[in-house]
PDB file of N, CA and C in Angstrom:
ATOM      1  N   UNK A   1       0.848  -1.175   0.000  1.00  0.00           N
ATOM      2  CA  UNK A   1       0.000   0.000   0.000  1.00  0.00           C
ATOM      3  C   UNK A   1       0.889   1.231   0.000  1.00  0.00           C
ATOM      4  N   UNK A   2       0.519   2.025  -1.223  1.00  0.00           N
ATOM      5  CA  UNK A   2       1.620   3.072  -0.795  1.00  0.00           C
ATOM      6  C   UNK A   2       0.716   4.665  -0.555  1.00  0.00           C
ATOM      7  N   UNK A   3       1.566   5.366   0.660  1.00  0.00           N
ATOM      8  CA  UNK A   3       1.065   6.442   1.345  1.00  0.00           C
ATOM      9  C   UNK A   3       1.637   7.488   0.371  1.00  0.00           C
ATOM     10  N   UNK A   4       0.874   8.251   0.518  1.00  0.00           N
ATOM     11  CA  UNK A   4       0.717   9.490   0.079  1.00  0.00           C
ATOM     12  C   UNK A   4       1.411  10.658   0.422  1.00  0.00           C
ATOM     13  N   UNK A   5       2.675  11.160   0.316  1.00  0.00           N
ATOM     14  CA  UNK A   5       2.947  12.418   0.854  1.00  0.00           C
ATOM     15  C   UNK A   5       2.506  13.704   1.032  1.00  0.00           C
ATOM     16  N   UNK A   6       2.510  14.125   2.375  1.00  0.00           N
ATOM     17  CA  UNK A   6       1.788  15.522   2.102  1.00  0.00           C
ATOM     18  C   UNK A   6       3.247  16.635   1.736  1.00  0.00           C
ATOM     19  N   UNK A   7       2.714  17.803   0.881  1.00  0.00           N
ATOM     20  CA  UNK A   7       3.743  18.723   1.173  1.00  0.00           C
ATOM     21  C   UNK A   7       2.918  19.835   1.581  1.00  0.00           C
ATOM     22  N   UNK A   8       3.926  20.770   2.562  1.00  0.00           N
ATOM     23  CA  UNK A   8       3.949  21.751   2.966  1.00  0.00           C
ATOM     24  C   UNK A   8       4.646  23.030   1.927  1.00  0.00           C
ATOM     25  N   UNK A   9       3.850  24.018   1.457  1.00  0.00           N
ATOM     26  CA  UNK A   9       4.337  25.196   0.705  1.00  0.00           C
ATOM     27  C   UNK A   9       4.650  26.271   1.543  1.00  0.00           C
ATOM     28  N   UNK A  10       5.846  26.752   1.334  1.00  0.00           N
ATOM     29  CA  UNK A  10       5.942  28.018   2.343  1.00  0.00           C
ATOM     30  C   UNK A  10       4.668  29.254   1.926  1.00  0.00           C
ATOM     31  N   UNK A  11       4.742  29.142   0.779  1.00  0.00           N
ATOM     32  CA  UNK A  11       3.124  30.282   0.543  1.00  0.00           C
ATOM     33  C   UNK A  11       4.144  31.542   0.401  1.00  0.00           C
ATOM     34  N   UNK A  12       5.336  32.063   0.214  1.00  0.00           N
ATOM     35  CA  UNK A  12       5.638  32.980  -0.083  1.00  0.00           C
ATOM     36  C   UNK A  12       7.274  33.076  -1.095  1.00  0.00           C
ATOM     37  N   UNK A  13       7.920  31.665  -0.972  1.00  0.00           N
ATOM     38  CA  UNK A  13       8.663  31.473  -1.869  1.00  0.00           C
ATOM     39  C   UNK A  13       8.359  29.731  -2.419  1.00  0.00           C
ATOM     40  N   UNK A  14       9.323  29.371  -3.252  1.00  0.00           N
ATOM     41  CA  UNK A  14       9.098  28.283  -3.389  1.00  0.00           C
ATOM     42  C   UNK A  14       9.951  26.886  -2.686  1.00  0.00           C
ATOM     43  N   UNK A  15      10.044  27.412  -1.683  1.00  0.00           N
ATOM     44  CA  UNK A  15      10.146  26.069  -0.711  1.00  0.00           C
ATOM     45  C   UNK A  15       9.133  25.735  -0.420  1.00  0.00           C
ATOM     46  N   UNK A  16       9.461  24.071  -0.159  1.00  0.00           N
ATOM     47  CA  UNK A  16       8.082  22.913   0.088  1.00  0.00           C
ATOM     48  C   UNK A  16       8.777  21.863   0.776  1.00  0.00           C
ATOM     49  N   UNK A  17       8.428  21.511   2.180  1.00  0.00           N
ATOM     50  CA  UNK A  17       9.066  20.284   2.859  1.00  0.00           C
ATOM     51  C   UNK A  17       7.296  19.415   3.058  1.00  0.00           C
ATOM     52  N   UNK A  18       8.008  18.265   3.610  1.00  0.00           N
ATOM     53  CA  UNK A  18       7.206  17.444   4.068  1.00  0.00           C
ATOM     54  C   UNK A  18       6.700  17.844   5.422  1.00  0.00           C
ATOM     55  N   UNK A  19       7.597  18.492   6.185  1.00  0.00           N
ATOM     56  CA  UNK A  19       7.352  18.502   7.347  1.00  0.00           C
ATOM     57  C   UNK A  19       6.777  19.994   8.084  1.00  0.00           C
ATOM     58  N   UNK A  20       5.202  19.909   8.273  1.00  0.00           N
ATOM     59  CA  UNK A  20       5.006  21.268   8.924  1.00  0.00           C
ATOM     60  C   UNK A  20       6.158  22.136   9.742  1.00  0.00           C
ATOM     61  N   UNK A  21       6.666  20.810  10.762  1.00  0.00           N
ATOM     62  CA  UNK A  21       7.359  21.811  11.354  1.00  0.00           C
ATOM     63  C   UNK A  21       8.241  22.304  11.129  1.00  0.00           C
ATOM     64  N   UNK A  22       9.066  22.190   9.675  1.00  0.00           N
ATOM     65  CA  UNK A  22      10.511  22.617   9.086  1.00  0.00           C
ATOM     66  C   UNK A  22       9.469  23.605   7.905  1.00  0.00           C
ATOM     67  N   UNK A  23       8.310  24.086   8.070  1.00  0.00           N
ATOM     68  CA  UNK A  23       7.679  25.173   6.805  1.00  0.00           C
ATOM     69  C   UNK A  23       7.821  25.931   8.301  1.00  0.00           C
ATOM     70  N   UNK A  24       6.943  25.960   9.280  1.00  0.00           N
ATOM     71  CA  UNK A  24       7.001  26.968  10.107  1.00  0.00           C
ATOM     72  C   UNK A  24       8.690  27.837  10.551  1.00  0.00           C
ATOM     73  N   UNK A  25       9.447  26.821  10.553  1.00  0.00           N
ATOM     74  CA  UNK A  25      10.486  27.381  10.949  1.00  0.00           C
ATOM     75  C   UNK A  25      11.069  28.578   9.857  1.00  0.00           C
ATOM     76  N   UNK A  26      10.971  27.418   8.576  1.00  0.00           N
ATOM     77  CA  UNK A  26      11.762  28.384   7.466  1.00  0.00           C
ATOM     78  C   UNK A  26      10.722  29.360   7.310  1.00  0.00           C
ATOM     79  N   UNK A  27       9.541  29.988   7.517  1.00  0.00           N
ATOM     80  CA  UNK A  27       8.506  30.910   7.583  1.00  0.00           C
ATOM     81  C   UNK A  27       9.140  31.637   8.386  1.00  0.00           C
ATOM     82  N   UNK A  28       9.816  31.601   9.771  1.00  0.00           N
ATOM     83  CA  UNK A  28      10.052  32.526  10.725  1.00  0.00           C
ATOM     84  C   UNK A  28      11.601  32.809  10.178  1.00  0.00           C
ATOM     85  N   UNK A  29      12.363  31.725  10.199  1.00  0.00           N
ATOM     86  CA  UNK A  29      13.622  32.387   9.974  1.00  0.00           C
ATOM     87  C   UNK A  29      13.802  33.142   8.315  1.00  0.00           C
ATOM     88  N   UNK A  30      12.690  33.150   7.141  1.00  0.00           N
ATOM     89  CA  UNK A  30      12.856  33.823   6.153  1.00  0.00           C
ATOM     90  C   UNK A  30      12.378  34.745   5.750  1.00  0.00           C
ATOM     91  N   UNK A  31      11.024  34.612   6.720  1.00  0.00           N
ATOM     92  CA  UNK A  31       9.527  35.667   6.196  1.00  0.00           C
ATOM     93  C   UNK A  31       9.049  36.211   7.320  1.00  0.00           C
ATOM     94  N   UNK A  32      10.174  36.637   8.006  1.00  0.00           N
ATOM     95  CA  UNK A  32       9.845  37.210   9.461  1.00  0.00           C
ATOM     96  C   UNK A  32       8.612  38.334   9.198  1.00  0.00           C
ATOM     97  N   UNK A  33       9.001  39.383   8.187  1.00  0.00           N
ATOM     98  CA  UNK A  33       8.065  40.212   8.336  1.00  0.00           C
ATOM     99  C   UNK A  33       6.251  39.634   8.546  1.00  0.00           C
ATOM    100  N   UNK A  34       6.584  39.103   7.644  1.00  0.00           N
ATOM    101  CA  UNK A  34       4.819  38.442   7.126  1.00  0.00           C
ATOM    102  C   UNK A  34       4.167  38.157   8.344  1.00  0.00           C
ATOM    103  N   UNK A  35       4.628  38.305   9.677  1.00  0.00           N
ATOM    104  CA  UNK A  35       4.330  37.487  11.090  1.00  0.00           C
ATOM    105  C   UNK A  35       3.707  39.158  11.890  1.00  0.00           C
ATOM    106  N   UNK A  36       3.998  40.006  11.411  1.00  0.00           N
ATOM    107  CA  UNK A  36       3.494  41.465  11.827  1.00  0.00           C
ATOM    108  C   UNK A  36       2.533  42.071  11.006  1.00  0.00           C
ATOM    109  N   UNK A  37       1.588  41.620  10.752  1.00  0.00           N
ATOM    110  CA  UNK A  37       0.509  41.803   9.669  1.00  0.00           C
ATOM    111  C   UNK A  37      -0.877  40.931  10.188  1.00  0.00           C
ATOM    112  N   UNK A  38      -1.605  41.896  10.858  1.00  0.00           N
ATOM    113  CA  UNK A  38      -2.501  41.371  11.459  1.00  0.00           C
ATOM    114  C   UNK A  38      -4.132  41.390  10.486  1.00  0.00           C
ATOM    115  N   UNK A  39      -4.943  40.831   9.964  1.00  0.00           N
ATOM    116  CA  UNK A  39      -6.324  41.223   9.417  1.00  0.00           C
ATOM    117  C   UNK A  39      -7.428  39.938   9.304  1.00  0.00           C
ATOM    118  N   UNK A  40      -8.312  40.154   8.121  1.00  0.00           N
ATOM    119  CA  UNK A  40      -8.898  38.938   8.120  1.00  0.00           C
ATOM    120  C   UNK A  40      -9.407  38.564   6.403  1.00  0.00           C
ATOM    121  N   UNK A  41      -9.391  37.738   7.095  1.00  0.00           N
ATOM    122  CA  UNK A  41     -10.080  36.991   5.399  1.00  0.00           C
ATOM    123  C   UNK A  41     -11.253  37.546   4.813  1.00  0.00           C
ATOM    124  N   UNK A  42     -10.752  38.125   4.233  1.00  0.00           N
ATOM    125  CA  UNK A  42     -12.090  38.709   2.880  1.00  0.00           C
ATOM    126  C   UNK A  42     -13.193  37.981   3.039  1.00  0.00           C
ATOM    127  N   UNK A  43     -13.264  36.334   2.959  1.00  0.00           N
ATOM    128  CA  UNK A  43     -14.532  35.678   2.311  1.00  0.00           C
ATOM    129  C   UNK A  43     -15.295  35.724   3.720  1.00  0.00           C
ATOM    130  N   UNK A  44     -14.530  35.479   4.722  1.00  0.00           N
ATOM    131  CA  UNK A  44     -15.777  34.615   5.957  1.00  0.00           C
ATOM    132  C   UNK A  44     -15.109  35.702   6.957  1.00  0.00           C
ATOM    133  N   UNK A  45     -14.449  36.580   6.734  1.00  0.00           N
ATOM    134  CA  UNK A  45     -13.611  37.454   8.409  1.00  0.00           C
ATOM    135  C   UNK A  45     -13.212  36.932   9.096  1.00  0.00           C
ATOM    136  N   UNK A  46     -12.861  35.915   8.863  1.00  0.00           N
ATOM    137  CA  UNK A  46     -12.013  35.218  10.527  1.00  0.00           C
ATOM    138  C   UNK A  46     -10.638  35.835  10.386  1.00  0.00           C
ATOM    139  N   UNK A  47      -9.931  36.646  11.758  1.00  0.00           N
ATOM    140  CA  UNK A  47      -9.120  36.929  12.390  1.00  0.00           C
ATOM    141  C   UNK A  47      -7.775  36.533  11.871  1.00  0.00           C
ATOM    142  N   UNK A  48      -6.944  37.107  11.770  1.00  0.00           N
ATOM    143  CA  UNK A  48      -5.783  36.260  11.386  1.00  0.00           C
ATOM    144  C   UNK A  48      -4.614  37.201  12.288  1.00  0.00           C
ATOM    145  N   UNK A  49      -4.079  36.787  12.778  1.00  0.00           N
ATOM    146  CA  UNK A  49      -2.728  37.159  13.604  1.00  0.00           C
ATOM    147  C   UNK A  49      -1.606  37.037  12.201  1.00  0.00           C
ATOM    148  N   UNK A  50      -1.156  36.647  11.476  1.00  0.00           N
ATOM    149  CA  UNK A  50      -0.590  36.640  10.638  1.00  0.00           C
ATOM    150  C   UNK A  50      -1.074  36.256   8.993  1.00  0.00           C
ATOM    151  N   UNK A  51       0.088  36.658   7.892  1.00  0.00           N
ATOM    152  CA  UNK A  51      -0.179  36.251   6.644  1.00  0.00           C
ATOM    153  C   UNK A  51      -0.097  34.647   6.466  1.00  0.00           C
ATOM    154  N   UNK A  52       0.730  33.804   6.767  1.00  0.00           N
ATOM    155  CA  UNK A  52       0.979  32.948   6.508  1.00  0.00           C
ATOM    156  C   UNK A  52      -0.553  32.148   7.610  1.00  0.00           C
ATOM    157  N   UNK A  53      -0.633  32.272   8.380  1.00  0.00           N
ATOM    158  CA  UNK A  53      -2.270  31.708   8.929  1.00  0.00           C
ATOM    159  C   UNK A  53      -3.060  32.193   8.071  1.00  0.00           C
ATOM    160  N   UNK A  54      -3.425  32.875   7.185  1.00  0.00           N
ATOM    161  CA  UNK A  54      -4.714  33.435   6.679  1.00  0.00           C
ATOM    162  C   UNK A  54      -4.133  32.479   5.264  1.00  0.00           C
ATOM    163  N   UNK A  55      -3.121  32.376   4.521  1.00  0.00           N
ATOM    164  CA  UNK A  55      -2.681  31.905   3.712  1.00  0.00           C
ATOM    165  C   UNK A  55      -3.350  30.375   3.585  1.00  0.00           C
ATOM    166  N   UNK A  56      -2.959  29.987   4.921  1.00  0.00           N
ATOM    167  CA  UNK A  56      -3.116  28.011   5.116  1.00  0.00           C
ATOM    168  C   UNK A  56      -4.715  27.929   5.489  1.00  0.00           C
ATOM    169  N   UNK A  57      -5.349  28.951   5.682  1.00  0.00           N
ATOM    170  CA  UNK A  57      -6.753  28.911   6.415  1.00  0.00           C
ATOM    171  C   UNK A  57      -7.406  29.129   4.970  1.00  0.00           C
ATOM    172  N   UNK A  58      -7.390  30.165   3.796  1.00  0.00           N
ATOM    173  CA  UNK A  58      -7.896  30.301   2.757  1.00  0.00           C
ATOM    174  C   UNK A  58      -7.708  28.965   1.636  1.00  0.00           C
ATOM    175  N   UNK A  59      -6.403  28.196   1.718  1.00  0.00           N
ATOM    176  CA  UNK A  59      -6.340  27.397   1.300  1.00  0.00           C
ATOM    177  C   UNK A  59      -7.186  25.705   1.786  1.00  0.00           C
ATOM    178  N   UNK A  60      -7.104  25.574   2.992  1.00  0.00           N
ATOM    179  CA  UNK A  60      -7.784  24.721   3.413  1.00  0.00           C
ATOM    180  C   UNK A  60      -9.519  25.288   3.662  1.00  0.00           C
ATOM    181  N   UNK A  61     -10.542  26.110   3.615  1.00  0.00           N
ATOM    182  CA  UNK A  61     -11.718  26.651   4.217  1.00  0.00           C
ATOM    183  C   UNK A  61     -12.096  27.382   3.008  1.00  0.00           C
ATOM    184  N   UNK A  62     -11.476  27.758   2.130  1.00  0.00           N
ATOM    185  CA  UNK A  62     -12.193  28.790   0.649  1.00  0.00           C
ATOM    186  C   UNK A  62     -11.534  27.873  -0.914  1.00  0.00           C
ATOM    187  N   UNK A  63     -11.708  26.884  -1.003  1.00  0.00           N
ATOM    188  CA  UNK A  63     -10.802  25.780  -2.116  1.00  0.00           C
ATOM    189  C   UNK A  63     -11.236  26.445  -2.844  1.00  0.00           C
ATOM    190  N   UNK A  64     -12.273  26.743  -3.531  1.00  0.00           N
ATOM    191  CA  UNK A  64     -12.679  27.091  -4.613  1.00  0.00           C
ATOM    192  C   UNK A  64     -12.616  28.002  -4.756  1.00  0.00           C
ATOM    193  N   UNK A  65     -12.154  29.825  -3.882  1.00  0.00           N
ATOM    194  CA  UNK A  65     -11.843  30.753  -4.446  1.00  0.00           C
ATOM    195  C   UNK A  65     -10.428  30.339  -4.675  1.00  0.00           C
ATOM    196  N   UNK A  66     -10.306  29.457  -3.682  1.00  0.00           N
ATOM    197  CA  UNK A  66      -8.361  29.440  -3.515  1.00  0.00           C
ATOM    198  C   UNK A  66      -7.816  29.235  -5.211  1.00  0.00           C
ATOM    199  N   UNK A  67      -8.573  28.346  -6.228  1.00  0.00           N
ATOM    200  CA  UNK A  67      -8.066  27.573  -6.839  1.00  0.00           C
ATOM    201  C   UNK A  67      -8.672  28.951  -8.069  1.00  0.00           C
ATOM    202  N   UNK A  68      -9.241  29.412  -7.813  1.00  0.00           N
ATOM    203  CA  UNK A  68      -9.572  30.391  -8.953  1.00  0.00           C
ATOM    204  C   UNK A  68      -8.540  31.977  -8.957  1.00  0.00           C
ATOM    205  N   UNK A  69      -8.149  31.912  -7.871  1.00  0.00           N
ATOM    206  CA  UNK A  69      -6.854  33.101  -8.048  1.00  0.00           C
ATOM    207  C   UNK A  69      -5.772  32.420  -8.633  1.00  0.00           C
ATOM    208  N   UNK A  70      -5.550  30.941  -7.722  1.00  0.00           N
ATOM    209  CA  UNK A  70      -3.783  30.294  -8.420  1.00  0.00           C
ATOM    210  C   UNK A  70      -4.284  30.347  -9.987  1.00  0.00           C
ATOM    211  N   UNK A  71      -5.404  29.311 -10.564  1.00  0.00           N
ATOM    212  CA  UNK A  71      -5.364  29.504 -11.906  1.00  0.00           C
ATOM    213  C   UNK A  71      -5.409  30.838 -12.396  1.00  0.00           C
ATOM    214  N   UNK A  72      -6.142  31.825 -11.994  1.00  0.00           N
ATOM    215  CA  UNK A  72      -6.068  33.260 -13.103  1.00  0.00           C
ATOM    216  C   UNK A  72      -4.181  33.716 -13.122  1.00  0.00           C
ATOM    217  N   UNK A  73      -4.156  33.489 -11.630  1.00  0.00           N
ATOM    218  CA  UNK A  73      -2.427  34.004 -11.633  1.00  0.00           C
ATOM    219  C   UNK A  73      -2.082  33.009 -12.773  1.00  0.00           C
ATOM    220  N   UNK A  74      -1.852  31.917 -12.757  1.00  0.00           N
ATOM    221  CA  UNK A  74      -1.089  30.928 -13.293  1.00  0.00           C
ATOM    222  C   UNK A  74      -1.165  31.604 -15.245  1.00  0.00           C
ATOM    223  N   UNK A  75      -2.476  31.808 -15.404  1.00  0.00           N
ATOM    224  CA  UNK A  75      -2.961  31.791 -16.301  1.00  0.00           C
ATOM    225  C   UNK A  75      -2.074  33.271 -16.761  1.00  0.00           C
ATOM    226  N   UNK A  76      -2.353  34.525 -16.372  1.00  0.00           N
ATOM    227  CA  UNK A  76      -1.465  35.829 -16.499  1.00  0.00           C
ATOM    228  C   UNK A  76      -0.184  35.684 -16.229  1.00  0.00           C
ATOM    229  N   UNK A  77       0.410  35.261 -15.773  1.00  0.00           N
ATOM    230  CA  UNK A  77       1.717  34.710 -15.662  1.00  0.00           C
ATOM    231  C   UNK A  77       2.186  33.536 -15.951  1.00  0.00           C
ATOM    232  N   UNK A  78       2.072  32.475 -17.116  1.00  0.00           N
ATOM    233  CA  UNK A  78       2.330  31.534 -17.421  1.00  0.00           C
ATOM    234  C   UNK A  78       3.787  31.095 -17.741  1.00  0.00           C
ATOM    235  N   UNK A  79       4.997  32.034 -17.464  1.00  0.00           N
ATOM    236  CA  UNK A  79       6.222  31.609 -17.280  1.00  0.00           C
ATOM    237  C   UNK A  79       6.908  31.408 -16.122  1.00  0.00           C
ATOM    238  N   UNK A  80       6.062  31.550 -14.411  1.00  0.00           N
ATOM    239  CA  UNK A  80       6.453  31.486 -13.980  1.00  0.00           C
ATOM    240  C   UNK A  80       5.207  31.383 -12.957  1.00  0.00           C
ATOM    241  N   UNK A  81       5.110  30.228 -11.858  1.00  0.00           N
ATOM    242  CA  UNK A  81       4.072  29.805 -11.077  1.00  0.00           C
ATOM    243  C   UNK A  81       4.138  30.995  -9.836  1.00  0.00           C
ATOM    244  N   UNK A  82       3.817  31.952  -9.881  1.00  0.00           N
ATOM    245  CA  UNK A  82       3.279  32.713  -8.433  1.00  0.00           C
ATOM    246  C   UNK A  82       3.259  31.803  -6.897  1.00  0.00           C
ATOM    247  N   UNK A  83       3.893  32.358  -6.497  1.00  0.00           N
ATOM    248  CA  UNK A  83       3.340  32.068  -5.041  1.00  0.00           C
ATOM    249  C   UNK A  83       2.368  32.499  -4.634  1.00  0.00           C
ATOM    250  N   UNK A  84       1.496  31.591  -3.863  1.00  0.00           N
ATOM    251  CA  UNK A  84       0.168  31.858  -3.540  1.00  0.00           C
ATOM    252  C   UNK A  84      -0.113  33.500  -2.704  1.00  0.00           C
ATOM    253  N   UNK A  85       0.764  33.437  -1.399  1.00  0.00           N
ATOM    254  CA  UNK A  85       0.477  34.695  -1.191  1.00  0.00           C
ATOM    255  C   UNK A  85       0.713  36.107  -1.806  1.00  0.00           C
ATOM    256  N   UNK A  86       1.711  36.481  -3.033  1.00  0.00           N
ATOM    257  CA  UNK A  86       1.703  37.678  -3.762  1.00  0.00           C
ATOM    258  C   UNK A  86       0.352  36.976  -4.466  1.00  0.00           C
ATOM    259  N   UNK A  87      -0.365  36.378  -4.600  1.00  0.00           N
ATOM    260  CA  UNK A  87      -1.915  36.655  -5.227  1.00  0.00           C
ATOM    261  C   UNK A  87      -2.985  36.379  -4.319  1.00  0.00           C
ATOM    262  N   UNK A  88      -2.728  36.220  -3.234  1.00  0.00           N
ATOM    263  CA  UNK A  88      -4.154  36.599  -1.873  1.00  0.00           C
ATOM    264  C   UNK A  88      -3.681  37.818  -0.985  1.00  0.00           C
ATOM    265  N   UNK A  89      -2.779  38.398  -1.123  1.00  0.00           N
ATOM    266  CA  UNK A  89      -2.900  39.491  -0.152  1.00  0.00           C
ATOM    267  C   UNK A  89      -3.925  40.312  -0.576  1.00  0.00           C
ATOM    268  N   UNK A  90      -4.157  40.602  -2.236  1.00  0.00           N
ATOM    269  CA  UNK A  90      -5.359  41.211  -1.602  1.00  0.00           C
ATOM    270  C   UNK A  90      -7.108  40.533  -1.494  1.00  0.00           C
ATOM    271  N   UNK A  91      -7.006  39.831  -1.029  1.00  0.00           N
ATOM    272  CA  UNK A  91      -8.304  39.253  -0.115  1.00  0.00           C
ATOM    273  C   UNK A  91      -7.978  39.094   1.219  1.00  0.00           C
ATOM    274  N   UNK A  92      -6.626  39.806   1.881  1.00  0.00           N
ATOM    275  CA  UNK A  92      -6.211  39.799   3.114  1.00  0.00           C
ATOM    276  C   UNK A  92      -6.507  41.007   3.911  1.00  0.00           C
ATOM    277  N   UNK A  93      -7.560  41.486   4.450  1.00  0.00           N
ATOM    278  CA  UNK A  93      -8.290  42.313   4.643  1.00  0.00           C
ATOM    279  C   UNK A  93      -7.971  43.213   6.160  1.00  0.00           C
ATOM    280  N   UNK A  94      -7.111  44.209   6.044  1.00  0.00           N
ATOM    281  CA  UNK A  94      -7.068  45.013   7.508  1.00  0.00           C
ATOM    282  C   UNK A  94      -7.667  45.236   8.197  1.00  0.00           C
ATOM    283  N   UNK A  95      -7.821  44.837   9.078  1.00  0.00           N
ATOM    284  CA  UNK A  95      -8.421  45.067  10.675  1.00  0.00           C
ATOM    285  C   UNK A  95      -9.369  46.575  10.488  1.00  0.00           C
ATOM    286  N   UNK A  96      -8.670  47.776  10.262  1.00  0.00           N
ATOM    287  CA  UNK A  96      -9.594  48.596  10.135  1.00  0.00           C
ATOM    288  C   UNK A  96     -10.184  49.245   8.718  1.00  0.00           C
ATOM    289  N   UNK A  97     -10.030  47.758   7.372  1.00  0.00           N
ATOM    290  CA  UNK A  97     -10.819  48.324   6.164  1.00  0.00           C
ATOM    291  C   UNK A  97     -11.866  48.076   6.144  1.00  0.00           C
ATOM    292  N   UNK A  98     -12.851  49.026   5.631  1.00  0.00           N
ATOM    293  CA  UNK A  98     -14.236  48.324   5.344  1.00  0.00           C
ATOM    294  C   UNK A  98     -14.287  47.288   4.109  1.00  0.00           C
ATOM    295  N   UNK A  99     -14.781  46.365   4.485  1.00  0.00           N
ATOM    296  CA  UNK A  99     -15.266  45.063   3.633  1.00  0.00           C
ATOM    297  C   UNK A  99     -16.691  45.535   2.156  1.00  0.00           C
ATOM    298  N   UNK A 100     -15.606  46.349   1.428  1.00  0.00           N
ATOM    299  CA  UNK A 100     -16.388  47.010   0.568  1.00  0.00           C
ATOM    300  C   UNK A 100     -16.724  45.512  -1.143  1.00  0.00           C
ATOM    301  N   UNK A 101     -16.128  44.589  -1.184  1.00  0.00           N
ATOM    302  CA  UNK A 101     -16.831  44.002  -1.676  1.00  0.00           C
ATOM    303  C   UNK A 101     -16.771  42.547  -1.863  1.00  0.00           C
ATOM    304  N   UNK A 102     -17.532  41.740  -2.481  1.00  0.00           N
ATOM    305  CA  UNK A 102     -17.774  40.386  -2.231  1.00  0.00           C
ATOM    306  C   UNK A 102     -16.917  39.385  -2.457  1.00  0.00           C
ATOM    307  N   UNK A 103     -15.751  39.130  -1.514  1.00  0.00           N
ATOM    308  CA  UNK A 103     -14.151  38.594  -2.116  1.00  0.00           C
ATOM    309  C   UNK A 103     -14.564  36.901  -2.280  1.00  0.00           C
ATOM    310  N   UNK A 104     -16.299  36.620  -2.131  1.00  0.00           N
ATOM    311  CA  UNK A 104     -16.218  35.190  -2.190  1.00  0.00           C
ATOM    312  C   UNK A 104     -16.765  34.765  -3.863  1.00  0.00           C
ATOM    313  N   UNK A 105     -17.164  35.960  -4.523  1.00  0.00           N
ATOM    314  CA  UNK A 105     -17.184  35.968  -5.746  1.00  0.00           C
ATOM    315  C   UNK A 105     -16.118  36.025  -7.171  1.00  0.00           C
ATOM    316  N   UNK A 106     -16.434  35.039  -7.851  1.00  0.00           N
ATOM    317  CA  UNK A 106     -14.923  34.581  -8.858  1.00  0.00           C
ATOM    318  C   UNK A 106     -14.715  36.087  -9.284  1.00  0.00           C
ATOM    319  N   UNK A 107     -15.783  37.011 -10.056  1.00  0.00           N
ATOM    320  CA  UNK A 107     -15.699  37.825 -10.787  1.00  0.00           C
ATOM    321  C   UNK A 107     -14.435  39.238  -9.763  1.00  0.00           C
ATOM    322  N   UNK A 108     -15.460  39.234  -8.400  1.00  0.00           N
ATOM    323  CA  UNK A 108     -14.318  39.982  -7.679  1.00  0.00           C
ATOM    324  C   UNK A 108     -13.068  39.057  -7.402  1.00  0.00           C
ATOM    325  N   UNK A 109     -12.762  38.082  -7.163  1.00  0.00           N
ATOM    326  CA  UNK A 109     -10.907  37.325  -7.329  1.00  0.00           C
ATOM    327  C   UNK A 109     -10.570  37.618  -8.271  1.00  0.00           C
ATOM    328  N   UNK A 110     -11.028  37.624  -9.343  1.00  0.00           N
ATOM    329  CA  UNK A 110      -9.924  37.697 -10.984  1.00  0.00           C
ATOM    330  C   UNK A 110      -9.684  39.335 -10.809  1.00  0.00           C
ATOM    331  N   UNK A 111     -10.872  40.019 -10.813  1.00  0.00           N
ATOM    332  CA  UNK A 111     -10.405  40.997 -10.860  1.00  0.00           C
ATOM    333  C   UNK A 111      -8.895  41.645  -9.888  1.00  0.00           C
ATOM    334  N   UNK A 112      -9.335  41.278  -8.539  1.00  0.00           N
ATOM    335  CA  UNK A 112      -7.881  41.383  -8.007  1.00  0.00           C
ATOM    336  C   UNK A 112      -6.990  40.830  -8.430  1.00  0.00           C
ATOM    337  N   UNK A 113      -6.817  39.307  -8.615  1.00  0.00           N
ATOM    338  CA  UNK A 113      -5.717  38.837  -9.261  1.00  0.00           C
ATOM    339  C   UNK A 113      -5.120  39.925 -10.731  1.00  0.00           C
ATOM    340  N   UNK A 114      -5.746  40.056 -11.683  1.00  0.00           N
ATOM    341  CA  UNK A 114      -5.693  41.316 -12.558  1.00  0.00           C
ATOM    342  C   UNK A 114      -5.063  42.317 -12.167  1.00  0.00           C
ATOM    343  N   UNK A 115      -5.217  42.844 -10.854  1.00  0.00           N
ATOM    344  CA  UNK A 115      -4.706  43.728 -10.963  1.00  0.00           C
ATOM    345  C   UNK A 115      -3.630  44.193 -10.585  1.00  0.00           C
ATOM    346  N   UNK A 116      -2.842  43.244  -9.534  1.00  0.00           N
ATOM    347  CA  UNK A 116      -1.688  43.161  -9.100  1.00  0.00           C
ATOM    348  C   UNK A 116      -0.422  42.262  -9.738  1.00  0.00           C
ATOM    349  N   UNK A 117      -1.256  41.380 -10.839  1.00  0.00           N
ATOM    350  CA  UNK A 117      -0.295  41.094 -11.807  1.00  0.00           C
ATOM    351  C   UNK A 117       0.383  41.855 -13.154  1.00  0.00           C
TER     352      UNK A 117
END
């Protein structure tokens, strides 16, 4: 029977281990900043103390917007695969912005994706 590996993506470069706890580390010792950035998720508002939590929370809890930014990115940038978070920060929503529009809709993702690519 053969098992399945999981990988872990750092979500901001392209390192990928097997092991959560060697993504968290290389997250702190590479992407320190990203850890001082407090807001919430566009689609549902849940809280995020950091980018890289809102990153692994949108990916596991919003699949289907998740998978419609990587493809539009993928798609506008087809020489080179984006990291997920330069194309969700903006559905990464500041603590004191107003939630001016519907980030669980494809039409509003592409458009952001669009526009920061």
């Amino acid at each position: 029977m053969s098992m399945a590996f999981l990988q872990y993506p750092c979500g901001e470069c392209h390192f990928t281990t097997s092991c959560p706890e060697d993504r968290m580390r290389h997250r702190i010792e590479e992407h320190p900043d990203h850890f001082r950035i407090y807001g919430r998720c566009g689609v549902c508002l849940e809280f995020h103390s950091d980018v890289f939590s809102f990153v692994d929370h949108f990916e596991q809890f919003h699949p289907r917007q998740w998978m419609i930014v990587l493809e539009e990115g993928r798609r506008l940038l087809p020489l080179s695969i984006p990291p997920p978070l330069f194309l969700l920060l903006p559905v990464f929503i500041g603590i004191d912005e107003e939630l001016d529009r519907d980030y669980a809709h494809t039409s509003t993702l592409l458009l952001l994706v669009r526009k920061i690519v």
